[in-house]
N, C-alpha and C. Protein backbone atom coordinates (compact mmCIF):
# COMPACT_ATOMS: atom_id res chain seq x y z
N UNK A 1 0.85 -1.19 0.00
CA UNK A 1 0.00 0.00 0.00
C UNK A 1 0.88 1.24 0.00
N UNK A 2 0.69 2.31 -0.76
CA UNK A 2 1.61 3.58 -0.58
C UNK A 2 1.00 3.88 0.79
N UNK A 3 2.00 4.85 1.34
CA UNK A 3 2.22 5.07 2.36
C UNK A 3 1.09 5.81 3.29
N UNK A 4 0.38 7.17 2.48
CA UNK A 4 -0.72 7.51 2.83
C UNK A 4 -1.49 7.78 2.89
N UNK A 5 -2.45 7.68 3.02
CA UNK A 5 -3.86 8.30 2.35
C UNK A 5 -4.70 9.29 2.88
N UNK A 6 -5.21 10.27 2.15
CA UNK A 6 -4.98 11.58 2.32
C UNK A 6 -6.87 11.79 2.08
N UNK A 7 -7.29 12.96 3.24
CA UNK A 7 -8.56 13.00 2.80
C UNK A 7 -8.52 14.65 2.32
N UNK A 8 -9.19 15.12 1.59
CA UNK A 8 -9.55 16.63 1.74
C UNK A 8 -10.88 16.90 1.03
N UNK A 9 -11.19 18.10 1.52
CA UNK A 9 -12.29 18.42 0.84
C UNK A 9 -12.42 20.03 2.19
N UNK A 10 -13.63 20.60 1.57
CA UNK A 10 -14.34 21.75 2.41
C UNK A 10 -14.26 21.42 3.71
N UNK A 11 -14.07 22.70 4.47
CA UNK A 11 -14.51 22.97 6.16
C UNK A 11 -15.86 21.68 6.19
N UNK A 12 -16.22 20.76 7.14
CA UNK A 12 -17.60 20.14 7.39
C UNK A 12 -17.56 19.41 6.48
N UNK A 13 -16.77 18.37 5.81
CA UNK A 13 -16.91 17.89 4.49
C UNK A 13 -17.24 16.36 5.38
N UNK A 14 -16.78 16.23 6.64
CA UNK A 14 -16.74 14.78 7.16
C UNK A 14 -15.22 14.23 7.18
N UNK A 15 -14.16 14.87 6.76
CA UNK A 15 -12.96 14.46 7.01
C UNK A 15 -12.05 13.79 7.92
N UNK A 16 -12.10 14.69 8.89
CA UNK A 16 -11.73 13.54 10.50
C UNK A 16 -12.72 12.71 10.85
N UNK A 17 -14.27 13.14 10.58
CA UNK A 17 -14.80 11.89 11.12
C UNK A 17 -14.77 10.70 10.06
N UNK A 18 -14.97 10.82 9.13
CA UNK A 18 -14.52 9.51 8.12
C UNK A 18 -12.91 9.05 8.27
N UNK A 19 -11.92 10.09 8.68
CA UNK A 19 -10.55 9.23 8.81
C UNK A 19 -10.39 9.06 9.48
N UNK A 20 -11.43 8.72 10.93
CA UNK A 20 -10.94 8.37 12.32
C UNK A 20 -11.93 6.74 12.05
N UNK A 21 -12.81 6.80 11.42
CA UNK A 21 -14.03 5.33 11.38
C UNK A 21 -13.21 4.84 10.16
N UNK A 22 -12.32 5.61 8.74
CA UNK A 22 -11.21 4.50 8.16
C UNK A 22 -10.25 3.67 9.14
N UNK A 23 -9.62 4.53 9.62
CA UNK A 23 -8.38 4.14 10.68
C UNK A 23 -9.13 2.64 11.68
N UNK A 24 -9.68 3.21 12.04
CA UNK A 24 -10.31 2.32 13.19
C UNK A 24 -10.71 0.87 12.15
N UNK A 25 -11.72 0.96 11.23
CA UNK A 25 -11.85 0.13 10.61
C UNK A 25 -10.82 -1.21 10.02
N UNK A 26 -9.84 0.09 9.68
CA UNK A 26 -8.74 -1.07 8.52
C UNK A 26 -7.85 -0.99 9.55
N UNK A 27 -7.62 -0.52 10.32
CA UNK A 27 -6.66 -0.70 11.62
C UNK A 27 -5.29 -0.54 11.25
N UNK A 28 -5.60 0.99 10.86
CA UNK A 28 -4.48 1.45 10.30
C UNK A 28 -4.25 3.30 11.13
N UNK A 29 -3.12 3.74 11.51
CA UNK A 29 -2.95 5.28 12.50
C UNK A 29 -3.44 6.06 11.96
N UNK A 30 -3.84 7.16 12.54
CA UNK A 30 -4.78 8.24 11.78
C UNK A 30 -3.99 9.57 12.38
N UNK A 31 -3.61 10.54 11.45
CA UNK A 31 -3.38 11.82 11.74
C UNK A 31 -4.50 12.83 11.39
N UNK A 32 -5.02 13.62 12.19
CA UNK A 32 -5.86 15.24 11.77
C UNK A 32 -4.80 16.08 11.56
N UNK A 33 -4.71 16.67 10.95
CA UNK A 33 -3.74 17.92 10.44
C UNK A 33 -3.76 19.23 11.96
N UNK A 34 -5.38 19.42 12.01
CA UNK A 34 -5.96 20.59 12.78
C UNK A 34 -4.88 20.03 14.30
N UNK A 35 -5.57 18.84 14.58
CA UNK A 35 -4.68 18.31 15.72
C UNK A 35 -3.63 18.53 15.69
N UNK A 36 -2.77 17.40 15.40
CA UNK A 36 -1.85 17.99 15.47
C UNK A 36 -0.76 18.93 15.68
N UNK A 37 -1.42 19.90 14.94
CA UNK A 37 -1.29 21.56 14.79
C UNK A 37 -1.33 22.00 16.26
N UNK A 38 -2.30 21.88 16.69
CA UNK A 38 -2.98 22.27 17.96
C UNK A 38 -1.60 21.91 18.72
N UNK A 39 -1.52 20.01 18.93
CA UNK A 39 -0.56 19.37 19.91
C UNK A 39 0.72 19.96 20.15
N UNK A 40 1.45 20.68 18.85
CA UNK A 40 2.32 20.94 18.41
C UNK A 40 3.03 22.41 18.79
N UNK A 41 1.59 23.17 18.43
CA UNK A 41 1.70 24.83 19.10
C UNK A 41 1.35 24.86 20.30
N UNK A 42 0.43 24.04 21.21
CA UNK A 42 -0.10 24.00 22.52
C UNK A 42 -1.21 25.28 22.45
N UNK A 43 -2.17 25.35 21.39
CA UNK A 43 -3.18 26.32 21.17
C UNK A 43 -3.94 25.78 20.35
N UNK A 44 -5.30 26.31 20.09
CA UNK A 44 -5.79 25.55 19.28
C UNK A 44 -5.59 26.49 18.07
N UNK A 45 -6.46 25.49 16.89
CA UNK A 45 -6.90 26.51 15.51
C UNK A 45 -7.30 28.03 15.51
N UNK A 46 -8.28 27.96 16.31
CA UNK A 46 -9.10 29.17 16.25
C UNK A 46 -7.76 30.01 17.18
N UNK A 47 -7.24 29.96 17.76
CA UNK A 47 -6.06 31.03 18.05
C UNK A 47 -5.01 31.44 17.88
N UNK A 48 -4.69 30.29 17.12
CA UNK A 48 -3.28 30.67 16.22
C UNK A 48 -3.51 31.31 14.80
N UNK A 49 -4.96 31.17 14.42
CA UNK A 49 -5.35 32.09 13.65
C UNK A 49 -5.90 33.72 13.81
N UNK A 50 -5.95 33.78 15.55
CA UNK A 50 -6.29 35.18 16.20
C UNK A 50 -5.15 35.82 16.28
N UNK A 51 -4.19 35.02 16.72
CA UNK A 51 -2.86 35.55 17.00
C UNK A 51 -1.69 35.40 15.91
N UNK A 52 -1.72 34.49 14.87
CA UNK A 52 -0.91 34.50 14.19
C UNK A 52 -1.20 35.51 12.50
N UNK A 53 -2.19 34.90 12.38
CA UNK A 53 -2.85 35.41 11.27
C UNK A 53 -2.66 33.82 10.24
N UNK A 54 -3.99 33.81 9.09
CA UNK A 54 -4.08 32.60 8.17
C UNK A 54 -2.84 32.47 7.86
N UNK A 55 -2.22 32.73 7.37
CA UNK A 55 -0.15 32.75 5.89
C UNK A 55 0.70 31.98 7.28
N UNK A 56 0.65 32.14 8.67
CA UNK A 56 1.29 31.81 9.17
C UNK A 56 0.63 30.37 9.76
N UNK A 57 -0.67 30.33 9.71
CA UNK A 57 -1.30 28.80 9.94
C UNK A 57 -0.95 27.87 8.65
N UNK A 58 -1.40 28.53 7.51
CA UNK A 58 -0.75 27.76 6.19
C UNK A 58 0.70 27.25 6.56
N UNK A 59 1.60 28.09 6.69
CA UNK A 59 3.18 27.72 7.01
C UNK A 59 3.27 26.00 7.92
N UNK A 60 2.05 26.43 8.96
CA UNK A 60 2.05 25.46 10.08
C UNK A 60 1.63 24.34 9.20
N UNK A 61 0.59 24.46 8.83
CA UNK A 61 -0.13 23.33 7.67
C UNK A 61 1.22 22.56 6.75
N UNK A 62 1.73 23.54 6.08
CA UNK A 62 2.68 23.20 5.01
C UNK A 62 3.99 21.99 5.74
N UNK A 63 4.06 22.49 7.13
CA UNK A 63 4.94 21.91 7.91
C UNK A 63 4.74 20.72 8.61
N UNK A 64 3.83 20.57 8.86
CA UNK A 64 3.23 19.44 9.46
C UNK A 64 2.86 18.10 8.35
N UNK A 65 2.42 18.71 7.47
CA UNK A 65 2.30 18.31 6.51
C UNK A 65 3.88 17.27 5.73
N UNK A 66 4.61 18.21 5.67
CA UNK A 66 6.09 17.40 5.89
C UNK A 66 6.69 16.43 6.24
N UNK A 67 6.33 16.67 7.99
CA UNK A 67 6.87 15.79 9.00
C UNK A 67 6.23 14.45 8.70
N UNK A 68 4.64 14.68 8.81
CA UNK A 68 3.77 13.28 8.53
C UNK A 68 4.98 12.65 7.16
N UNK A 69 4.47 13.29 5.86
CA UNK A 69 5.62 12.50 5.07
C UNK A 69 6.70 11.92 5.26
N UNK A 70 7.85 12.68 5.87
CA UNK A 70 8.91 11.88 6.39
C UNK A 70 9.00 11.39 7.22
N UNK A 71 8.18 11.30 8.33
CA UNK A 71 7.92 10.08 9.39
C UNK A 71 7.26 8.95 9.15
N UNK A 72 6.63 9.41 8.38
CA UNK A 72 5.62 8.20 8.19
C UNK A 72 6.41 6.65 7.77
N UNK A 73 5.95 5.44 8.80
CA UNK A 73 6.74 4.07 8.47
C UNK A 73 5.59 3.16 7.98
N UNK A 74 4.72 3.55 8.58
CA UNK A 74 3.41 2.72 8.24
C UNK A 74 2.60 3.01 7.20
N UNK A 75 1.60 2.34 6.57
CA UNK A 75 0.12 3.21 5.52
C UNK A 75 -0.24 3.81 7.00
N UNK A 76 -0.72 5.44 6.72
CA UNK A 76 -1.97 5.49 7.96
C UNK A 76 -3.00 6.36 7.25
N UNK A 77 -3.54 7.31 7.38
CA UNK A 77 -5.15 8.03 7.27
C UNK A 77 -4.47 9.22 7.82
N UNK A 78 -4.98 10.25 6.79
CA UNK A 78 -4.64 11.69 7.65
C UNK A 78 -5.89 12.41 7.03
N UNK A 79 -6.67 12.98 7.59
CA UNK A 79 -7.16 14.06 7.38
C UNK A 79 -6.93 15.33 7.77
N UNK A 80 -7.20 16.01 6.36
CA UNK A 80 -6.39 17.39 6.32
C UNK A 80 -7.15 18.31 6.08
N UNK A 81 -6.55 19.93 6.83
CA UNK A 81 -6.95 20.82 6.94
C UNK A 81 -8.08 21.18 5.45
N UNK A 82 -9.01 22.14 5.48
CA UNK A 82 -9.55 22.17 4.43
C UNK A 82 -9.06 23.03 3.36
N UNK A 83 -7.71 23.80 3.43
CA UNK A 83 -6.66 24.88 3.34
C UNK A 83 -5.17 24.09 2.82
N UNK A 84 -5.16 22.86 3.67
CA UNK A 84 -3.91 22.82 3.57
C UNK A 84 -3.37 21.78 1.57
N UNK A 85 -4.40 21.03 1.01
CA UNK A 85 -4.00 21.30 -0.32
C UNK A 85 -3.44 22.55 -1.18
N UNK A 86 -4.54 23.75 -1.13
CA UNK A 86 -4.24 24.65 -1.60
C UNK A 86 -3.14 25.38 -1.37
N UNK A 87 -2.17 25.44 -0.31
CA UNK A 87 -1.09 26.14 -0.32
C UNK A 87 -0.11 25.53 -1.05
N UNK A 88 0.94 26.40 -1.57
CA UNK A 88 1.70 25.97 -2.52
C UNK A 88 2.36 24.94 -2.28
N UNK A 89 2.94 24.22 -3.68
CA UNK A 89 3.13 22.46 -3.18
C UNK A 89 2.68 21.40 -2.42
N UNK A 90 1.85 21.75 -1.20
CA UNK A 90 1.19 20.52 -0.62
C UNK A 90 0.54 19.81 -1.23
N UNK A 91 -0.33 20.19 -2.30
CA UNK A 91 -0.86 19.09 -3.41
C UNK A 91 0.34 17.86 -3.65
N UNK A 92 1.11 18.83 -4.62
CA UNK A 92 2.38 17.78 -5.00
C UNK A 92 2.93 16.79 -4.09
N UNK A 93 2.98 17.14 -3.01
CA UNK A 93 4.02 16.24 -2.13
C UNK A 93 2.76 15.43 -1.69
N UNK A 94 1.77 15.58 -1.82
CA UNK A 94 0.76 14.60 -1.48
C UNK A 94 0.61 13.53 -2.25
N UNK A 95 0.43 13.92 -3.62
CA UNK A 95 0.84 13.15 -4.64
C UNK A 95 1.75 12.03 -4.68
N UNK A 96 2.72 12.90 -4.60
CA UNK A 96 3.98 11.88 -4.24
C UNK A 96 3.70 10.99 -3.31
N UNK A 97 3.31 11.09 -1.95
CA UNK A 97 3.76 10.11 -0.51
C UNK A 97 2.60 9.78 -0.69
N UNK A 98 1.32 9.42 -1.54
CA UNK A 98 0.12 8.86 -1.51
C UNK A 98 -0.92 8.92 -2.40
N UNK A 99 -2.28 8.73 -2.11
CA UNK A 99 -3.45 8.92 -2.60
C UNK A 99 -4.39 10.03 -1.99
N UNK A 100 -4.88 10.61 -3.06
CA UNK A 100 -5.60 11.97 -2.45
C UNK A 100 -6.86 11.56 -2.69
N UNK A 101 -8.22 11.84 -1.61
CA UNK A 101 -9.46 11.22 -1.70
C UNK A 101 -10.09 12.68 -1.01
N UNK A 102 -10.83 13.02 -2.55
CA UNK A 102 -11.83 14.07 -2.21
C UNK A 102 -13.34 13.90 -1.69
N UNK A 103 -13.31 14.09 -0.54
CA UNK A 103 -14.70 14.17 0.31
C UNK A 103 -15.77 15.53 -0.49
N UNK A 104 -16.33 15.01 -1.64
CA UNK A 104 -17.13 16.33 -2.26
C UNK A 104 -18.73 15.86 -1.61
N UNK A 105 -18.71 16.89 -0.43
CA UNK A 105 -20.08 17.19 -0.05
C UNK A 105 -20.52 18.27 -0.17
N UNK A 106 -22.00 18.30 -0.29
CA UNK A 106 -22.82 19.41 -0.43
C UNK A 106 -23.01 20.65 -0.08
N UNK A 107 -22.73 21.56 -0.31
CA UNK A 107 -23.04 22.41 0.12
C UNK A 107 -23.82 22.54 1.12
N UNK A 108 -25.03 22.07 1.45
CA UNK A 108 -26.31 22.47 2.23
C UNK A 108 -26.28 21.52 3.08
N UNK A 109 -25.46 20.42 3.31
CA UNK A 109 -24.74 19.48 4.17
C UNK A 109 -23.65 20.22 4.87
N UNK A 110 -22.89 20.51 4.07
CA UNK A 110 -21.83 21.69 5.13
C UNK A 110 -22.37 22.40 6.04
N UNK A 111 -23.53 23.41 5.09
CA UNK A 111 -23.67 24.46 6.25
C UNK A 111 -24.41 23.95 7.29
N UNK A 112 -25.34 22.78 7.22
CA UNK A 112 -26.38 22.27 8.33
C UNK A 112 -25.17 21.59 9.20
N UNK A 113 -24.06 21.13 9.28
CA UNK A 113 -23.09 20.85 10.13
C UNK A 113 -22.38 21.83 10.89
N UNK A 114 -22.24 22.82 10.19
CA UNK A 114 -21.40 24.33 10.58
C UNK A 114 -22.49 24.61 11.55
N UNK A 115 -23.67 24.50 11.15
CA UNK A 115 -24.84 25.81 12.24
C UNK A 115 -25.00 25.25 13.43
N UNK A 116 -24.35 23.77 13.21
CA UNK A 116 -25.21 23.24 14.35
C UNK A 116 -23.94 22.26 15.32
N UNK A 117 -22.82 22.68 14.89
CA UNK A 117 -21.73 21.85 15.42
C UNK A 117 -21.90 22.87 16.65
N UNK A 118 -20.48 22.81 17.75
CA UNK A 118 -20.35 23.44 18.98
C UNK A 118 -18.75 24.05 18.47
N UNK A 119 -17.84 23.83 17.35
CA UNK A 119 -16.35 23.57 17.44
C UNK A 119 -16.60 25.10 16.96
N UNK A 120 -16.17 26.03 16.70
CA UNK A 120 -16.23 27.40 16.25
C UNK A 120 -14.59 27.02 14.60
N UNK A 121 -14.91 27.32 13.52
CA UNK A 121 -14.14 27.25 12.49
C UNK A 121 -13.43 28.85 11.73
N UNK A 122 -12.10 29.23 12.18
CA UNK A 122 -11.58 30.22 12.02
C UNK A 122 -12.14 30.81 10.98
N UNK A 123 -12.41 30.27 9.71
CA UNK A 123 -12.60 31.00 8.47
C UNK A 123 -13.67 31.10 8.56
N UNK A 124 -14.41 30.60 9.07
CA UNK A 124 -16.18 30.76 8.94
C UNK A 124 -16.69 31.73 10.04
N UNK A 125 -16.01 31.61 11.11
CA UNK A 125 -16.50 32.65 12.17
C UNK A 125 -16.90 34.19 11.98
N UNK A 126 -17.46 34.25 12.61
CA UNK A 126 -18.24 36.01 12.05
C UNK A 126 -18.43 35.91 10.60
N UNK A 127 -19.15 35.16 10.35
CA UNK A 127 -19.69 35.55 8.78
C UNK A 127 -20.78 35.39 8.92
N UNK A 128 -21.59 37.17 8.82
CA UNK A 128 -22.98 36.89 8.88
C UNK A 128 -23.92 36.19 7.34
N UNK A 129 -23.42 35.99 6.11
CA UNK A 129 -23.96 35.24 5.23
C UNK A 129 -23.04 33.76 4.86
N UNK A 130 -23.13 33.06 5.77
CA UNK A 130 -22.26 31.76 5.68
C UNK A 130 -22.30 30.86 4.39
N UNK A 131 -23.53 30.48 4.22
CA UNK A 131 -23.39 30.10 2.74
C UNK A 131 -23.09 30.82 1.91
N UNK A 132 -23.38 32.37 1.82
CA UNK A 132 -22.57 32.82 0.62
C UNK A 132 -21.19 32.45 0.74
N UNK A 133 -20.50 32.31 1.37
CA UNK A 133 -18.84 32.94 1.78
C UNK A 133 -18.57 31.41 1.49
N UNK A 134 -19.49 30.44 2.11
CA UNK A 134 -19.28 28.64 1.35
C UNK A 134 -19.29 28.88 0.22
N UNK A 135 -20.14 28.94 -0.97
CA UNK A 135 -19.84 29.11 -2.16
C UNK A 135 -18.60 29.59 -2.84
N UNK A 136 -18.32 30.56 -1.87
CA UNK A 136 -16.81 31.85 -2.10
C UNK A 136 -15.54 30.84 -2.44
N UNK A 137 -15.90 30.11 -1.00
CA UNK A 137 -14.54 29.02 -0.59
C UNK A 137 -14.82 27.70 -1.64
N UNK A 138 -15.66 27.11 -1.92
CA UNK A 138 -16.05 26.08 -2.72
C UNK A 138 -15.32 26.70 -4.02
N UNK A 139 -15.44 27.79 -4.45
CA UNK A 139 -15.42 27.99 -5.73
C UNK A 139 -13.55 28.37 -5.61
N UNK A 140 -13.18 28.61 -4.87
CA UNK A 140 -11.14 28.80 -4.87
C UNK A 140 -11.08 27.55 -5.07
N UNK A 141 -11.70 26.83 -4.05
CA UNK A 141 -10.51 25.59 -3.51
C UNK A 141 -11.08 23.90 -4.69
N UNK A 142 -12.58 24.15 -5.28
CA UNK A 142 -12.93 22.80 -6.52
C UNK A 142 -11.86 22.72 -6.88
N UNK A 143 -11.35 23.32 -7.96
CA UNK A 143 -10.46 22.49 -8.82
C UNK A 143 -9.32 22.43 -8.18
N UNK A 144 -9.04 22.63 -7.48
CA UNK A 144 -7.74 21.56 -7.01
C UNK A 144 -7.89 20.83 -6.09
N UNK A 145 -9.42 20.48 -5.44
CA UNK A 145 -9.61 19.48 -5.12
C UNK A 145 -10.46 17.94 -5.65
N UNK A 146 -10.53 18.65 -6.65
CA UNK A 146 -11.06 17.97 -8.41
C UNK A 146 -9.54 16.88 -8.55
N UNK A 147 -8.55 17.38 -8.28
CA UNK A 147 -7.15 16.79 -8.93
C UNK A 147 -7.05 15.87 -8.27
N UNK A 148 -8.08 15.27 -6.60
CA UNK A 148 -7.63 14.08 -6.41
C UNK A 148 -7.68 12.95 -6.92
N UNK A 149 -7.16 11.92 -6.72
CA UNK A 149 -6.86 10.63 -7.39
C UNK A 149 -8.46 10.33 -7.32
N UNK A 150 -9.59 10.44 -6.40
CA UNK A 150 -10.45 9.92 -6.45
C UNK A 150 -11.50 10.69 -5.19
N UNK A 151 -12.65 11.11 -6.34
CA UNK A 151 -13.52 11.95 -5.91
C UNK A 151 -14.81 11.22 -5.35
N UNK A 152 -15.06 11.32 -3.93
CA UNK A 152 -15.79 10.41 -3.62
C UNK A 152 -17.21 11.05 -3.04
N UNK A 153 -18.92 11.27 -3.93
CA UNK A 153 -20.16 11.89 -3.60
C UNK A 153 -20.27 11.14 -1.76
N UNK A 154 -19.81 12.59 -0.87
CA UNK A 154 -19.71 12.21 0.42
C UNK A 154 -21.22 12.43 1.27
N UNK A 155 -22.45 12.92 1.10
CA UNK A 155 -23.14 13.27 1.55
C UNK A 155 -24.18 11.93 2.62
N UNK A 156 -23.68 10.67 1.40
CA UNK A 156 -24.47 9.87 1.90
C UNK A 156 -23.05 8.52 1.87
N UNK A 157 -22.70 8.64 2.88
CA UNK A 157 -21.47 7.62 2.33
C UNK A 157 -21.22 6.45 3.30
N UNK A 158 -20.74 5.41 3.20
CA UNK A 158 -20.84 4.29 4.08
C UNK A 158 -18.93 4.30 3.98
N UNK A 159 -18.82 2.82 5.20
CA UNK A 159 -17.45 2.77 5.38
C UNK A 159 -17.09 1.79 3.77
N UNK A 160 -17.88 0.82 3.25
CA UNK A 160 -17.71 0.07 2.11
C UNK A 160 -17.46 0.83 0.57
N UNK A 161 -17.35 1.99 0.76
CA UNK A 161 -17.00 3.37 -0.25
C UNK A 161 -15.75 3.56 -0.85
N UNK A 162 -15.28 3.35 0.53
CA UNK A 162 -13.66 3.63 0.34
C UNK A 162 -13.40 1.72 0.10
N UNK A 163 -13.81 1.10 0.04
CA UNK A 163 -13.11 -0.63 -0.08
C UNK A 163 -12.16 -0.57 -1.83
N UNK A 164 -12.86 0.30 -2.56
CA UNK A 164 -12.08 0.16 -3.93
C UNK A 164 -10.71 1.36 -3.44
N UNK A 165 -10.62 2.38 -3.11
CA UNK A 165 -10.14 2.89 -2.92
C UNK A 165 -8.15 2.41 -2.19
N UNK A 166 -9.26 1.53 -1.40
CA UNK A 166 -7.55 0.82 -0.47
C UNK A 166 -7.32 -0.20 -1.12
N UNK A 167 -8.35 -0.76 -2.41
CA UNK A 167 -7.93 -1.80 -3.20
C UNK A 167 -6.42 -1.22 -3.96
N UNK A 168 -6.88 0.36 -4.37
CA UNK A 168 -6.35 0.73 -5.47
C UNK A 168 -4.80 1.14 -4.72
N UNK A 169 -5.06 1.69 -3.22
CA UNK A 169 -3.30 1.97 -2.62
C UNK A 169 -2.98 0.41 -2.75
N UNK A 170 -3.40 -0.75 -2.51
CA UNK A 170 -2.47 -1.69 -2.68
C UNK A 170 -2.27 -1.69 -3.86
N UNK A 171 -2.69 -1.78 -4.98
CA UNK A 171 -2.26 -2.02 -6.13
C UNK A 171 -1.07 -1.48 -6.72
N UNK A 172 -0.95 -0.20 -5.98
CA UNK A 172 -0.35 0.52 -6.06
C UNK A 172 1.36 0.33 -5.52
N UNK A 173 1.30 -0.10 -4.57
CA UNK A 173 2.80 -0.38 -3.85
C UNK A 173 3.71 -1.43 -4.59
């Protein structure tokens, strides 16, 4: 199996919670990007984006992002920031150390998760028209999350979804 497999998609797309029920499933380690991040700075998201500003959370993203690559000994599951494809080169090096699996959910699935979660999401916070500003972000970040190896309709999705998917990292190694 290549080494890792990579989820992305939109803020609320289901990302950590689908790569924590992969992991668990195929019994394979799971990294969150956000975590991490957090473990790493000893703060969370939402304040290293108060205090740092986004360019310097990207940096963090871009970096972490790294380490997983060159540490990594095992296949494991990472789900990643909803940001951290789009900064420069993290696509590529994703590419490289794995398989990229786009979580494309709905719009109107996002936002009914956003309104009603408890976690507060840096980029979304204080936005009094949230779905507009979803659309905003949907429309930067599609096509390069179009470029993953495999685009998977997440709205209604079971764990037997991804079974071709880890067919295809073994095939792959």
């Amino acid at each position: 199996m290549k080494k890792i497999l990579f989820l992305i998609g939109m803020p609320g797309a289901g990302k950590s919670f689908w790569g924590l029920r992969l992991a668990n499933y195929f019994q394979l380690p799971f990294v969150d990007t956000d975590n991490l991040i957090e473990q790493l700075e000893g703060f969370s998201v939402q304040q290293i984006f108060k205090q740092k500003g986004e360019p310097s959370f990207r940096q963090l993203e871009s970096k972490v992002l790294q380490q997983i690559i060159f540490t990594a000994e095992t296949p494991l599951i990472v789900s990643c920031g909803g940001g951290l494809p789009i900064y420069p080169d993290n696509f590529n090096r994703m590419q490289q150390a794995g398989i990229i699996v786009y979580l494309n959910t709905s719009l109107d699935l996002i936002e009914c998760r956003i309104r009603t979660e408890s976690q507060t999401r840096p980029l979304l916070e204080n936005k009094p028209h949230l779905r507009f500003y979803l659309e905003e972000l949907f429309l930067q970040r599609h096509d390069i999350y179009s470029k993953a190896d495999f685009i998977i309709q997440a709205d209604h999705l079971s764990i037997h979804d991804f079974e071709p998917i880890l067919r295809a990292c073994i095939e792959q190694h």
